[in-house]
Protein backbone atom coordinates (compact mmCIF):
# COMPACT_ATOMS: atom_id res chain seq x y z
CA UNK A 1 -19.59 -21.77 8.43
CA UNK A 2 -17.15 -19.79 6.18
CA UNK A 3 -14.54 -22.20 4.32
CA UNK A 4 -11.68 -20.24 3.33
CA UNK A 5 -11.13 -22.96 0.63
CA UNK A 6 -14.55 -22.58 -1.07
CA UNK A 7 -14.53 -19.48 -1.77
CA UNK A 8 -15.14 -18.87 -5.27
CA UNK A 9 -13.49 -15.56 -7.28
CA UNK A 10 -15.48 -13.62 -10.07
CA UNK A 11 -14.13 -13.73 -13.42
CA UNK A 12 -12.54 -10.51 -14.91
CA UNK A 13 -10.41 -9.81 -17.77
CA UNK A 14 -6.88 -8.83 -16.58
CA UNK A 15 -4.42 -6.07 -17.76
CA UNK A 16 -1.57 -7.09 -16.81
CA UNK A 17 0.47 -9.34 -17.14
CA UNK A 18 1.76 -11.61 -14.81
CA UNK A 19 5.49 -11.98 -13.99
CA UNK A 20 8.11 -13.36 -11.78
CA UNK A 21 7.78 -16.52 -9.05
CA UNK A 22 4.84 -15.90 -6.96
CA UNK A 23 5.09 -14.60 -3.49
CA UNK A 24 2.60 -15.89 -0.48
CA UNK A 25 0.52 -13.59 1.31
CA UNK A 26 0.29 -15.54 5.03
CA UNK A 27 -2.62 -14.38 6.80
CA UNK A 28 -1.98 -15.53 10.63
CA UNK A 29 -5.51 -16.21 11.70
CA UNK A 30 -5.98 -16.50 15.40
CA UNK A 31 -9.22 -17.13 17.87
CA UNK A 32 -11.37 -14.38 18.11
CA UNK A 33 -9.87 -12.36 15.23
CA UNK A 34 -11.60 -9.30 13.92
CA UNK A 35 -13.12 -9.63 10.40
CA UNK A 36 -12.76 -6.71 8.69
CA UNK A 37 -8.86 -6.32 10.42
CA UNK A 38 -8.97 -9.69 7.63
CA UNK A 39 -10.72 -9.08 5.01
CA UNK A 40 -9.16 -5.65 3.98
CA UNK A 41 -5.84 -6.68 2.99
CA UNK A 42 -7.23 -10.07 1.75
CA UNK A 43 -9.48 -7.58 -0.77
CA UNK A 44 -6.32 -5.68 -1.37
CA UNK A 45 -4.01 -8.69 -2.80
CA UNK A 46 -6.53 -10.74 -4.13
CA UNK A 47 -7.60 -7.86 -6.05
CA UNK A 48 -4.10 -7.51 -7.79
CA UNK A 49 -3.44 -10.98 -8.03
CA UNK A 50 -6.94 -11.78 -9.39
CA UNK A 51 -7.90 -8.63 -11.88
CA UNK A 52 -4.25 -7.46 -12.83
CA UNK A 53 -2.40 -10.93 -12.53
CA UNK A 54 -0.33 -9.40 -9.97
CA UNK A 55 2.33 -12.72 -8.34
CA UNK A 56 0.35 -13.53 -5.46
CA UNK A 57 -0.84 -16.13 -3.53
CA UNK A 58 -2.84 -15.85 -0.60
CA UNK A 59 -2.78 -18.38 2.22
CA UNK A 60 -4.66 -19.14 5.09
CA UNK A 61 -3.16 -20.06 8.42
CA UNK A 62 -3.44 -21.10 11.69
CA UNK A 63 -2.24 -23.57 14.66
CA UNK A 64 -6.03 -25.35 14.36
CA UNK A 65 -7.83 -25.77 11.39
CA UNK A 66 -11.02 -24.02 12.71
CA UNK A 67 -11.23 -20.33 14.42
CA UNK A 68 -13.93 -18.34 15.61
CA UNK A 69 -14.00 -15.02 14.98
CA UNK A 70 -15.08 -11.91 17.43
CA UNK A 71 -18.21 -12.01 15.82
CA UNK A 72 -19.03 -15.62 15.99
CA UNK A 73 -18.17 -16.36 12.31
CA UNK A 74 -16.54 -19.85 12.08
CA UNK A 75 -13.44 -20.05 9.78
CA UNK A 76 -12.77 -23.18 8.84
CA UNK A 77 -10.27 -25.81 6.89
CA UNK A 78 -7.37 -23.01 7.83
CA UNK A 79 -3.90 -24.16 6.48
CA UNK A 80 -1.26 -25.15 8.94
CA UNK A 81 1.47 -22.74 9.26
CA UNK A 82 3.47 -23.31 6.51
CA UNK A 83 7.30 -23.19 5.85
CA UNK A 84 9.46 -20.01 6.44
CA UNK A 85 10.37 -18.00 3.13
CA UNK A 86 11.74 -14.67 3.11
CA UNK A 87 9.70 -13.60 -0.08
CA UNK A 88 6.59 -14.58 1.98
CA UNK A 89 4.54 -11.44 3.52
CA UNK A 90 2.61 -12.14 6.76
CA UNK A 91 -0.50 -10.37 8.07
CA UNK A 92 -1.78 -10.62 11.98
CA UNK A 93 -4.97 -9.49 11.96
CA UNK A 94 -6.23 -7.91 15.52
CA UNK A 95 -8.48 -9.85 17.36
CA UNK A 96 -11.09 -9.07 20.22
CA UNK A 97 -8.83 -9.26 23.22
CA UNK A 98 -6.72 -6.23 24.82
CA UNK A 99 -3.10 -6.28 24.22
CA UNK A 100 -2.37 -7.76 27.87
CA UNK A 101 -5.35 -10.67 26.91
CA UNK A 102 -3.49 -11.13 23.25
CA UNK A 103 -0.47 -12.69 25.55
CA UNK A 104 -2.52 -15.85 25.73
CA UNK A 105 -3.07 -16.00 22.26
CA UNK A 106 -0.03 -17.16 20.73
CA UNK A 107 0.82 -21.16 21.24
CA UNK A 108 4.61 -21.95 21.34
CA UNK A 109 4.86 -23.35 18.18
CA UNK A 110 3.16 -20.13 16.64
CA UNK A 111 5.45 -17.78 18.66
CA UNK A 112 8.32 -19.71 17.21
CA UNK A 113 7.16 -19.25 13.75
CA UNK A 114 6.61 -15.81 14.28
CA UNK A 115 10.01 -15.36 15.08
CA UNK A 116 11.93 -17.66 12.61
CA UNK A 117 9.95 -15.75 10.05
CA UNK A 118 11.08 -12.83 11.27
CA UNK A 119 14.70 -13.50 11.53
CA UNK A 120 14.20 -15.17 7.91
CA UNK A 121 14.00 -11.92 6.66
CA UNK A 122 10.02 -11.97 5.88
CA UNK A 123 8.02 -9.06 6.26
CA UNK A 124 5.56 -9.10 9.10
CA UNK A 125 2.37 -6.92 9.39
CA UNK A 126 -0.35 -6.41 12.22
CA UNK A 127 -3.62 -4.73 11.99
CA UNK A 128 -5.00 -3.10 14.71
CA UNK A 129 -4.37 -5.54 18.46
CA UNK A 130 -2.72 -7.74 16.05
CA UNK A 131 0.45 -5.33 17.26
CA UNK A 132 0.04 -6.63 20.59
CA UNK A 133 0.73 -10.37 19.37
CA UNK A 134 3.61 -9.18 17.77
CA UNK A 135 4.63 -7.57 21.10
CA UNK A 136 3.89 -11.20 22.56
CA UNK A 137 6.49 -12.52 20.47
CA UNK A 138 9.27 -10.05 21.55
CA UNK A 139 9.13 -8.52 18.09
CA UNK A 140 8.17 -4.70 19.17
CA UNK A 141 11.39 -3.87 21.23
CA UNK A 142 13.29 -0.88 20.54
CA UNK A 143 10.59 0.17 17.41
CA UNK A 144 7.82 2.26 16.29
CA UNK A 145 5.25 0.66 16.37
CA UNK A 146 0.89 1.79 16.18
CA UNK A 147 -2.17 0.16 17.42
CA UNK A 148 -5.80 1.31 18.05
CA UNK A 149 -6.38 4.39 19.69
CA UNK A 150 -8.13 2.87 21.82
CA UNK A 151 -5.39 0.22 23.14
CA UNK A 152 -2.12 3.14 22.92
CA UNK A 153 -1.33 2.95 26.41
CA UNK A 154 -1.80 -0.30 27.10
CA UNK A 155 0.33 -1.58 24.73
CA UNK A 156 2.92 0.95 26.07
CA UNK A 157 2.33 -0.57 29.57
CA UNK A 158 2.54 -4.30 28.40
CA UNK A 159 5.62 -3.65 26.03
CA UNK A 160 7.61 -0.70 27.41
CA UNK A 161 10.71 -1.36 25.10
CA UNK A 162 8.57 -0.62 22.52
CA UNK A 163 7.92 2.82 20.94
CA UNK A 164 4.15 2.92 20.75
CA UNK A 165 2.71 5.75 18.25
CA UNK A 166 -0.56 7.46 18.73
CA UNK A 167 -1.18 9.54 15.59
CA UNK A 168 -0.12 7.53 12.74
CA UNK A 169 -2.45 5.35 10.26
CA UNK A 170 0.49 2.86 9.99
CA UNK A 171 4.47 2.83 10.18
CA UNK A 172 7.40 0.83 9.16
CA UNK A 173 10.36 0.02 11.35
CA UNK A 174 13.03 -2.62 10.42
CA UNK A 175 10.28 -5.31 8.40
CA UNK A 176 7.52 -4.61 11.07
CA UNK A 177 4.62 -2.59 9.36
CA UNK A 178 2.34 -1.95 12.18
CA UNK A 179 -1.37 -0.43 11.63
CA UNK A 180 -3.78 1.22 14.00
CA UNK A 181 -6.25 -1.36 12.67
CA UNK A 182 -9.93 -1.34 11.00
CA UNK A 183 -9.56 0.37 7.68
CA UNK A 184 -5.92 1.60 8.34
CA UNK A 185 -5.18 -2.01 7.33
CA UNK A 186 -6.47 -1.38 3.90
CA UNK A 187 -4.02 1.80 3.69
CA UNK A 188 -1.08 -0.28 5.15
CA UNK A 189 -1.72 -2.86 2.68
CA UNK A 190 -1.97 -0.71 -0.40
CA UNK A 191 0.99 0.79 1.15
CA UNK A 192 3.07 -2.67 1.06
CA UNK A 193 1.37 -3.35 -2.38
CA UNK A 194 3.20 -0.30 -3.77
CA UNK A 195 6.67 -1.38 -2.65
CA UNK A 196 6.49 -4.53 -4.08
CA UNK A 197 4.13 -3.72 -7.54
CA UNK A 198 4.41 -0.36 -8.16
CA UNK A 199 2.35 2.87 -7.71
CA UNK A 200 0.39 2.15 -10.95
CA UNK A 201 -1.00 -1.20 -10.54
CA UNK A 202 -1.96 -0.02 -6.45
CA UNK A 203 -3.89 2.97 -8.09
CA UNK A 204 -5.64 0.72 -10.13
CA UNK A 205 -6.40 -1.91 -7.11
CA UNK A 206 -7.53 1.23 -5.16
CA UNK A 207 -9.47 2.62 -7.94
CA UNK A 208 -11.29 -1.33 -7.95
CA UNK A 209 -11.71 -0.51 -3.87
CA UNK A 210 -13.23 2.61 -4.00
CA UNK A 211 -10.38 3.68 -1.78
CA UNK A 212 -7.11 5.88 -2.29
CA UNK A 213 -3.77 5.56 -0.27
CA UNK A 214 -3.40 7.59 2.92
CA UNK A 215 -0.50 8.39 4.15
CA UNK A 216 1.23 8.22 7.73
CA UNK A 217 3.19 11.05 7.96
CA UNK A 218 6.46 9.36 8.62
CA UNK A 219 7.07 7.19 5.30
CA UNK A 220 7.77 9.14 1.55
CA UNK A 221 4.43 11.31 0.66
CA UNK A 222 2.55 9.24 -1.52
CA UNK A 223 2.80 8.92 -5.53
CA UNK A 224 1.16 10.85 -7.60
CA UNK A 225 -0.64 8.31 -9.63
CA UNK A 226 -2.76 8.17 -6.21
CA UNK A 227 -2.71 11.68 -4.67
CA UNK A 228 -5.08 12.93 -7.09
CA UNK A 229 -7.91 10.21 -7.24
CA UNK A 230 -9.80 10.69 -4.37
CA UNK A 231 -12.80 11.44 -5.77
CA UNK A 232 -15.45 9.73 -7.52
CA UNK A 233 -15.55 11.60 -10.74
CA UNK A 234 -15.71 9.24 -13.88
CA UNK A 235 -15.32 11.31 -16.27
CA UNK A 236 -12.42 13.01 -14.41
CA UNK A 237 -10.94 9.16 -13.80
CA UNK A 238 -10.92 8.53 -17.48
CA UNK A 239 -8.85 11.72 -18.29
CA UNK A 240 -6.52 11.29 -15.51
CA UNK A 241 -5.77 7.36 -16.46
CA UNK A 242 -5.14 8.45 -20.24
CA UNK A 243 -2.97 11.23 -18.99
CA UNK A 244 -0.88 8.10 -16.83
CA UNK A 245 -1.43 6.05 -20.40
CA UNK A 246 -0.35 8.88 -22.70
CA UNK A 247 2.16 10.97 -20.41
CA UNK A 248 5.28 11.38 -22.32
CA UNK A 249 3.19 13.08 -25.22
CA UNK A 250 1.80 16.34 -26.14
CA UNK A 251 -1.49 17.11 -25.22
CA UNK A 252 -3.90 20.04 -25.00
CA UNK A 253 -7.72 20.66 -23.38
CA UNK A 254 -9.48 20.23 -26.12
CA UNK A 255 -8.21 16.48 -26.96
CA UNK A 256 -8.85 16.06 -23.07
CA UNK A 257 -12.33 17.01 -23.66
CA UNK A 258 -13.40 14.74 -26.07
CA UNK A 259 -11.03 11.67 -23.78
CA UNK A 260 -13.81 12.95 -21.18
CA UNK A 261 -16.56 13.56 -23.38
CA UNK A 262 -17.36 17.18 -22.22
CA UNK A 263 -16.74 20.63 -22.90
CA UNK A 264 -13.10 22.10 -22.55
CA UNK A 265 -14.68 24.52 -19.75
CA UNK A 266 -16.57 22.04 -18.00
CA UNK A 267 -13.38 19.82 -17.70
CA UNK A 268 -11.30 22.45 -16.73
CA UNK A 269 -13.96 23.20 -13.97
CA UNK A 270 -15.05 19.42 -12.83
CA UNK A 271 -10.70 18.44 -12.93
CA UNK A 272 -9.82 21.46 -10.43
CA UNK A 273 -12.79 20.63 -7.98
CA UNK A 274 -12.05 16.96 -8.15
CA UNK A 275 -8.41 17.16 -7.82
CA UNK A 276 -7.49 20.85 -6.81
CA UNK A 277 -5.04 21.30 -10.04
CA UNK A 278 -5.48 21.91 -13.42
CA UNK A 279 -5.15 19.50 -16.29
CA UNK A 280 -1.59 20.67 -17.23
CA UNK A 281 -0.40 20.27 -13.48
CA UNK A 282 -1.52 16.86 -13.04
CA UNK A 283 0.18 16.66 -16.75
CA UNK A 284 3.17 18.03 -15.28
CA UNK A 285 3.33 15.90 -11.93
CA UNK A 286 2.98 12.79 -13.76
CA UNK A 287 5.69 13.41 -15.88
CA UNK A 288 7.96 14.11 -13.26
CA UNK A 289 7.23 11.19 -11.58
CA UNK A 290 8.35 9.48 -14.64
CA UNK A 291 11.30 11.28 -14.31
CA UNK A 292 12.00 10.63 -11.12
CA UNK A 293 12.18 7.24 -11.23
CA UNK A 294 14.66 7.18 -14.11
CA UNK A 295 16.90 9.89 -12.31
CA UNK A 296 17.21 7.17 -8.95
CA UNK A 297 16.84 4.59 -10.29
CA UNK A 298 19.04 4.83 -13.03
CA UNK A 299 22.51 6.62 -14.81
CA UNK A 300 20.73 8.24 -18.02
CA UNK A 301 22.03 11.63 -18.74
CA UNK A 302 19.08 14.18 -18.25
CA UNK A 303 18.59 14.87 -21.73
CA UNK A 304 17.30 11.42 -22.28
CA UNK A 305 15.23 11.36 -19.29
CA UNK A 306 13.86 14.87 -19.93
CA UNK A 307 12.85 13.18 -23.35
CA UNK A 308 11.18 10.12 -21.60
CA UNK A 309 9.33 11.71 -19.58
CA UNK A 310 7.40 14.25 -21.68
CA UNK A 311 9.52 17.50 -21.65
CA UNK A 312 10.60 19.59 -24.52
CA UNK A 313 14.39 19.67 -23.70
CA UNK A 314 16.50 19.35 -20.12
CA UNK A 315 16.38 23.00 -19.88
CA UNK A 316 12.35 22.48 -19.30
CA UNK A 317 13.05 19.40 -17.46
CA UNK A 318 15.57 20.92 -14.70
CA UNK A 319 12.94 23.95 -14.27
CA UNK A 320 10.26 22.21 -13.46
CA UNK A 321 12.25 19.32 -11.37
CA UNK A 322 13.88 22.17 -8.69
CA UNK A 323 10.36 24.04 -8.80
CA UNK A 324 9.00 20.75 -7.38
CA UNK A 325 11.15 19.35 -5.32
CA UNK A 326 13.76 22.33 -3.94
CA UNK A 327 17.15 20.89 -5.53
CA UNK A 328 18.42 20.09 -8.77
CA UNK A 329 18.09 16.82 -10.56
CA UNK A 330 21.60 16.57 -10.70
CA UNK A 331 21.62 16.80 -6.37
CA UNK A 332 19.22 14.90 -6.10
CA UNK A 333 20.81 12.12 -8.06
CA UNK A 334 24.02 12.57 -5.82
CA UNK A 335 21.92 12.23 -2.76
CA UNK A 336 20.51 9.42 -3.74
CA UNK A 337 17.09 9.91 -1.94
CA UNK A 338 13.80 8.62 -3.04
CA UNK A 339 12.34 10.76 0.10
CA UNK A 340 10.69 13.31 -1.83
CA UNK A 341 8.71 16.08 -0.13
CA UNK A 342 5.42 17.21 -2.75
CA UNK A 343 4.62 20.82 -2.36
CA UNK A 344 1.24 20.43 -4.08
């Protein structure tokens, strides 16, 4: 018998710092619930609260303090649900039932809470026929929503105000983040971990995974402090973090080299097969990125951005910004619009 309580976390040293109240991670856990629908975004948060220091606090709930699982793995001393907070993030794992079984899931008191939360203003994700439940509590009408392949159109049939999506790993409509469940619940949760940390401390979590974020097709293409790390190149891994470390300076192959330990040639070689750019791209796209977040996100004049972020002057800076992304920094800015499309 697994006691959520006992379980007992390696020690590691942290890099970051930790900051800010802490916010609860609520993981709804209900009879027959699929394992690894739990444990991926458990491993997700508790990897950023516990290695980087990240705010979080993971909780344990459900209406009975002992639940079998699909595969016959007893959780036990389970928290009861606790009270509503509109900081709090809650995850409903799938479980083992169909969506028109899941109906008979949810007790009153847990439907309730589901959708008190909801109107609270908290943030409520499912994994996989954990969508279903959410559909049990009248929460899917009139949005997009995803499930399992497998369980598409009968979630459509059980919940035909809903807008059930077939091809997407996960999707986002009005605080319901809905997942089509198994490992997409990793990717939805490294997805939430980014709007709420950063992109820098979810590429490290999903660098401590062994995982790199996916993305849906209907949300903003992903950062580029992920795009370019799936691969399992070390020595590639240590060049690219002390490019994220080091990317408002001047740099050239050769000091890359010896960051990597190899030969200017074979790192010029082992980056473009493990990333499909160069060095000075990747250079490049981080710096923009930088950029990018100081044109939204805040009222400094490009010259001091273009600074910031790497470049040699705003000429260089508004160059490379329109080859990238279409418009001018300056339009962009006006627009207001964090959506932006990567061509690379």
């Amino acid at each position: 018998m697994l006691h959520t309580s006992d379980m007992k976390r390696p020690l590691a040293e942290p890099n970051v710092t930790e900051q800010g109240p802490r916010r609860q991670i609520i993981f709804l856990v209900l009879p027959d619930v699929q394992l690894l629908d739990l444990a991926g975004p458990i491993q997700v948060f508790d990897t950023a609260a516990r290695l980087f220091r990240a705010p979080y606090t993971l909780r344990f709930c459900a209406a009975s303090a002992e639940v079998r699982s699909a595969q016959q793995l007893y959780l036990a001393r389970l928290e009861p649900l606790p009270e509503i907070d509109r900081k709090n993030i809650v995850f409903v794992p799938g479980t083992g039932t169909s969506p028109a079984q899941s109906r008979g899931l949810l007790a009153e008191p847990t439907k309730r809470w589901l959708q008190e939360s909801y109107q609270a203003g908290t943030q409520i994700a499912s994994i996989c026929s954990g969508t279903a439940v959410l559909g049990a509590a009248g929460l899917l009408d009139r949005r997009r929503c995803t499930t399992h392949w497998e369980f598409v159109a009968e979630l459509q049939s059980c919940y035909p105000m809903a807008r059930v999506l077939d091809d997407v790993l996960y999707v986002q409509d009005q605080g319901i983040i809905t997942s089509a469940g198994v490992t997409s619940g990793i990717d939805m949760a490294l997805w939430l971990l980014e709007q709420d940390s950063g992109a820098r401390m979810t590429a490290e979590v999903a660098r401590q995974l062994l995982v790199y974020l996916r993305r849906n097709g209907l949300e903003r293409q992903v950062s580029v402090y992920l795009e370019y790390r799936a691969h399992m190149n070390p020595c590639i891994h240590k060049v690219q973090d002390w490019l994220v470390e080091h990317v408002g300076e001047p740099t050239s192959l050769a000091e890359l080299a010896s960051v990597g330990q190899t030969s200017e040639r074979s790192l010029a070689r082992a980056f473009k097969a493990a990333t499909g750019i160069t060095p000075y791209r990747y250079h490049q796209l981080l710096r923009l990125e930088v950029a990018a977040q100081l044109v939204y996100a805040s009222t400094l004049p490009f010259e001091t951005i273009a600074m910031k972020s790497g470049f040699s002057d705003a000429r260089q800076f508004r160059r490379a910004w329109r080859e990238r992304f279409g418009v001018s920094p300056t339009l962009s800015r006006q627009r207001g619009n964090d959506t932006r499309l990567y061509k690379d």
